[in-house]
C-alpha atoms as a PDB file:
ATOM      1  CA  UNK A   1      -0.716  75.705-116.238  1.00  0.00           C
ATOM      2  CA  UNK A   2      -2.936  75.588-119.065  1.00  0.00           C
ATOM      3  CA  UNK A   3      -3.914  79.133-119.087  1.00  0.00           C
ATOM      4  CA  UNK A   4      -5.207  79.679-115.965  1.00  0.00           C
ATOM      5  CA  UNK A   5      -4.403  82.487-113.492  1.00  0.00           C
ATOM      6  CA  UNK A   6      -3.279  82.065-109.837  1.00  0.00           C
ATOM      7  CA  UNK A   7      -1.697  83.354-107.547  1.00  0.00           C
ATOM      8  CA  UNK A   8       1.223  80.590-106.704  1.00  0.00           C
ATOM      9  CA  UNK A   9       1.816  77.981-109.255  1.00  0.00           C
ATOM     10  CA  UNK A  10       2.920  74.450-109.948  1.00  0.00           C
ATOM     11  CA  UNK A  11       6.106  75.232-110.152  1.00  0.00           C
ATOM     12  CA  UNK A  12       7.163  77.573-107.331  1.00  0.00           C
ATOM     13  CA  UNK A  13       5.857  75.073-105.009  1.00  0.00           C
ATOM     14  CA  UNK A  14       7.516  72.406-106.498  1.00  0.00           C
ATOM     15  CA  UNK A  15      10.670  74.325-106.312  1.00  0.00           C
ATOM     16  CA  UNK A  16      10.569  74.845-102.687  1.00  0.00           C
ATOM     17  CA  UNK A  17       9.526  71.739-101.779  1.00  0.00           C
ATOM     18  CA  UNK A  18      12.261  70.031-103.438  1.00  0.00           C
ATOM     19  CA  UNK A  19      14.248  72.386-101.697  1.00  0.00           C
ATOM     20  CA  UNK A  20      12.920  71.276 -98.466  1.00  0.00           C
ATOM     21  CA  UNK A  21      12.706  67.312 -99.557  1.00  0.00           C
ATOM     22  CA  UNK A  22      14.917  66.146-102.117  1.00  0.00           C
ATOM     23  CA  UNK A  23      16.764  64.636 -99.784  1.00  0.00           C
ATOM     24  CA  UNK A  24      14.197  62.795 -97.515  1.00  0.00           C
ATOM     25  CA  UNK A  25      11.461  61.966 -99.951  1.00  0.00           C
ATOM     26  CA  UNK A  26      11.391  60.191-103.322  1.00  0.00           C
ATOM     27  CA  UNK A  27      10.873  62.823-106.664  1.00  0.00           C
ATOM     28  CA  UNK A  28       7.302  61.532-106.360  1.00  0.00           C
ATOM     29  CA  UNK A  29       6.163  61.724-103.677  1.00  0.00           C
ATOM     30  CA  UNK A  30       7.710  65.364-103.546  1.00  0.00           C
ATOM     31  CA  UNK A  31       5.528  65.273-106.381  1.00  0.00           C
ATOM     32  CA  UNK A  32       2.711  64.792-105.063  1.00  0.00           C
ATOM     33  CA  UNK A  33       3.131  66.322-102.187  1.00  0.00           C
ATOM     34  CA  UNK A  34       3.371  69.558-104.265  1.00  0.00           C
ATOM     35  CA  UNK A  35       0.475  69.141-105.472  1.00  0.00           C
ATOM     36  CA  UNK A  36      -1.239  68.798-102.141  1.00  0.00           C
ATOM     37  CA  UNK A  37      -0.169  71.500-101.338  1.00  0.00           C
ATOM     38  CA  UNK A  38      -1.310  73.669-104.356  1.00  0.00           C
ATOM     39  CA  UNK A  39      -4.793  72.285-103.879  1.00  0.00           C
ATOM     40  CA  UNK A  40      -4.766  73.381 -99.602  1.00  0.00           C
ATOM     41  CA  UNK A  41      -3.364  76.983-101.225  1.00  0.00           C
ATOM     42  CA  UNK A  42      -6.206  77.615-103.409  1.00  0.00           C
ATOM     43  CA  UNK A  43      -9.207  75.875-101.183  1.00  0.00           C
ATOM     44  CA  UNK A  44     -11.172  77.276-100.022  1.00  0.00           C
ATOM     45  CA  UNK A  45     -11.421  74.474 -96.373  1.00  0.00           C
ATOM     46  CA  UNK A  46      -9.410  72.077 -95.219  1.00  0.00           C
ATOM     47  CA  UNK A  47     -11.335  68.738 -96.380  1.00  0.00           C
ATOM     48  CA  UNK A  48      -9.961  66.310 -98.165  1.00  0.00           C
ATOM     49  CA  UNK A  49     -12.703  66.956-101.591  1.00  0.00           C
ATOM     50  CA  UNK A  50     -12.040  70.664-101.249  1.00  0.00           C
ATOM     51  CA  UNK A  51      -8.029  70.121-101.177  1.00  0.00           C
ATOM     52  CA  UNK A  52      -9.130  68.009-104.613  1.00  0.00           C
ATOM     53  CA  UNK A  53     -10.980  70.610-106.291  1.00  0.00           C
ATOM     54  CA  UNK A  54      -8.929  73.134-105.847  1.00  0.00           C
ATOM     55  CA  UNK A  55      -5.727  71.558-107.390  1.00  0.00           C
ATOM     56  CA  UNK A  56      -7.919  70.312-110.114  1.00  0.00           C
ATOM     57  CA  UNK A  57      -8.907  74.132-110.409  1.00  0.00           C
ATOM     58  CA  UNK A  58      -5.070  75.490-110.364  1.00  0.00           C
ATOM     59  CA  UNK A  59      -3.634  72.789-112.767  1.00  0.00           C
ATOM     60  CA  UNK A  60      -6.643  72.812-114.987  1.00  0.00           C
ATOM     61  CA  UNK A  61      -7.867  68.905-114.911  1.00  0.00           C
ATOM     62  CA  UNK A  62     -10.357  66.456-113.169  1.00  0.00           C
ATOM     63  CA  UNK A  63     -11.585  67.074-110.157  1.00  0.00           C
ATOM     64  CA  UNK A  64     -12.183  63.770-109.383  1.00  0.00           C
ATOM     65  CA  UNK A  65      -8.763  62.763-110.467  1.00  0.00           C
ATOM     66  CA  UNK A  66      -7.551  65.839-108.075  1.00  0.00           C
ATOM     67  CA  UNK A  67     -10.057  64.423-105.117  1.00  0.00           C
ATOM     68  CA  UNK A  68      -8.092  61.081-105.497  1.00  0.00           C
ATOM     69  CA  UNK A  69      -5.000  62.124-105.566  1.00  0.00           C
ATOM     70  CA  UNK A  70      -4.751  64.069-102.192  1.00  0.00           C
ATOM     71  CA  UNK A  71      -6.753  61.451-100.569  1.00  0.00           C
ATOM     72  CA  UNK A  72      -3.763  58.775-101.857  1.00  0.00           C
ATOM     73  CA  UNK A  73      -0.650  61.449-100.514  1.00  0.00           C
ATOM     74  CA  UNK A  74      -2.831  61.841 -97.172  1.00  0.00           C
ATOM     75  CA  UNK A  75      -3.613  57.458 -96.944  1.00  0.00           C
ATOM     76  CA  UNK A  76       0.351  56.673 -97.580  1.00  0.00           C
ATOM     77  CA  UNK A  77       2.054  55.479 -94.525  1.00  0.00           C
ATOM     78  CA  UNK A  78       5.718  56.185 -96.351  1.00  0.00           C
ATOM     79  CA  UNK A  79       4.778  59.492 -95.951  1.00  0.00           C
ATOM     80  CA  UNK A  80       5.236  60.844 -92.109  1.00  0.00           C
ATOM     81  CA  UNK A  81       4.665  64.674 -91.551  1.00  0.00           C
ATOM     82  CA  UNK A  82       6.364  64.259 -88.090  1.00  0.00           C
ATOM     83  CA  UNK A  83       9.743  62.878 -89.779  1.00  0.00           C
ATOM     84  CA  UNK A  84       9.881  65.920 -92.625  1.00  0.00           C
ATOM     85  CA  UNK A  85       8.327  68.058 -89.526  1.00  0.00           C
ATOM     86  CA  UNK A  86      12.363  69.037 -88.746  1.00  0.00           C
ATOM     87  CA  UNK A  87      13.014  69.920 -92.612  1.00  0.00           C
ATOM     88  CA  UNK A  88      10.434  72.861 -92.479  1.00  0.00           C
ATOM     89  CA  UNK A  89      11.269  74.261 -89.267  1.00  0.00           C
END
């Protein structure tokens, strides 16, 4: 975490979402979608930049490299929320 404080980490999310995924969804893209999800935790809207920033902010690195990352989890087609929809229900 690189010394910074929140309130829901890396790796709890992580931990649930594998939990969730492990068996539906490559490691990476778990991965990834982990991280996502850290970012939409700590934003502070809903847009794709803010997403970025804000798991930039909780893992300590780049925002730009945070910015691009969400926007490549939310642009892949192998990922379909309506197919893992059943997994979190």
């Amino acid at each position: 975490m690189r010394g910074r404080k929140v309130a829901i980490n890396e790796e709890q999310v992580l931990r649930f979402l594998e939990s969730l995924f492990e068996e539906d969804l490559h490691a990476k893209r778990v991965l990834s979608l982990a991280h996502a999800t850290l970012g939409v935790v700590h934003a502070a809207s809903l847009s794709v930049h803010a997403i970025g920033q804000a798991l930039a902010w909780a893992r300590g690195g780049v925002q730009k490299h945070g910015i691009k990352q969400v926007d490549r989890l939310l642009s892949n087609d192998a990922v379909d929320v309506w197919k893992l929809a059943a997994s979190w229900v």
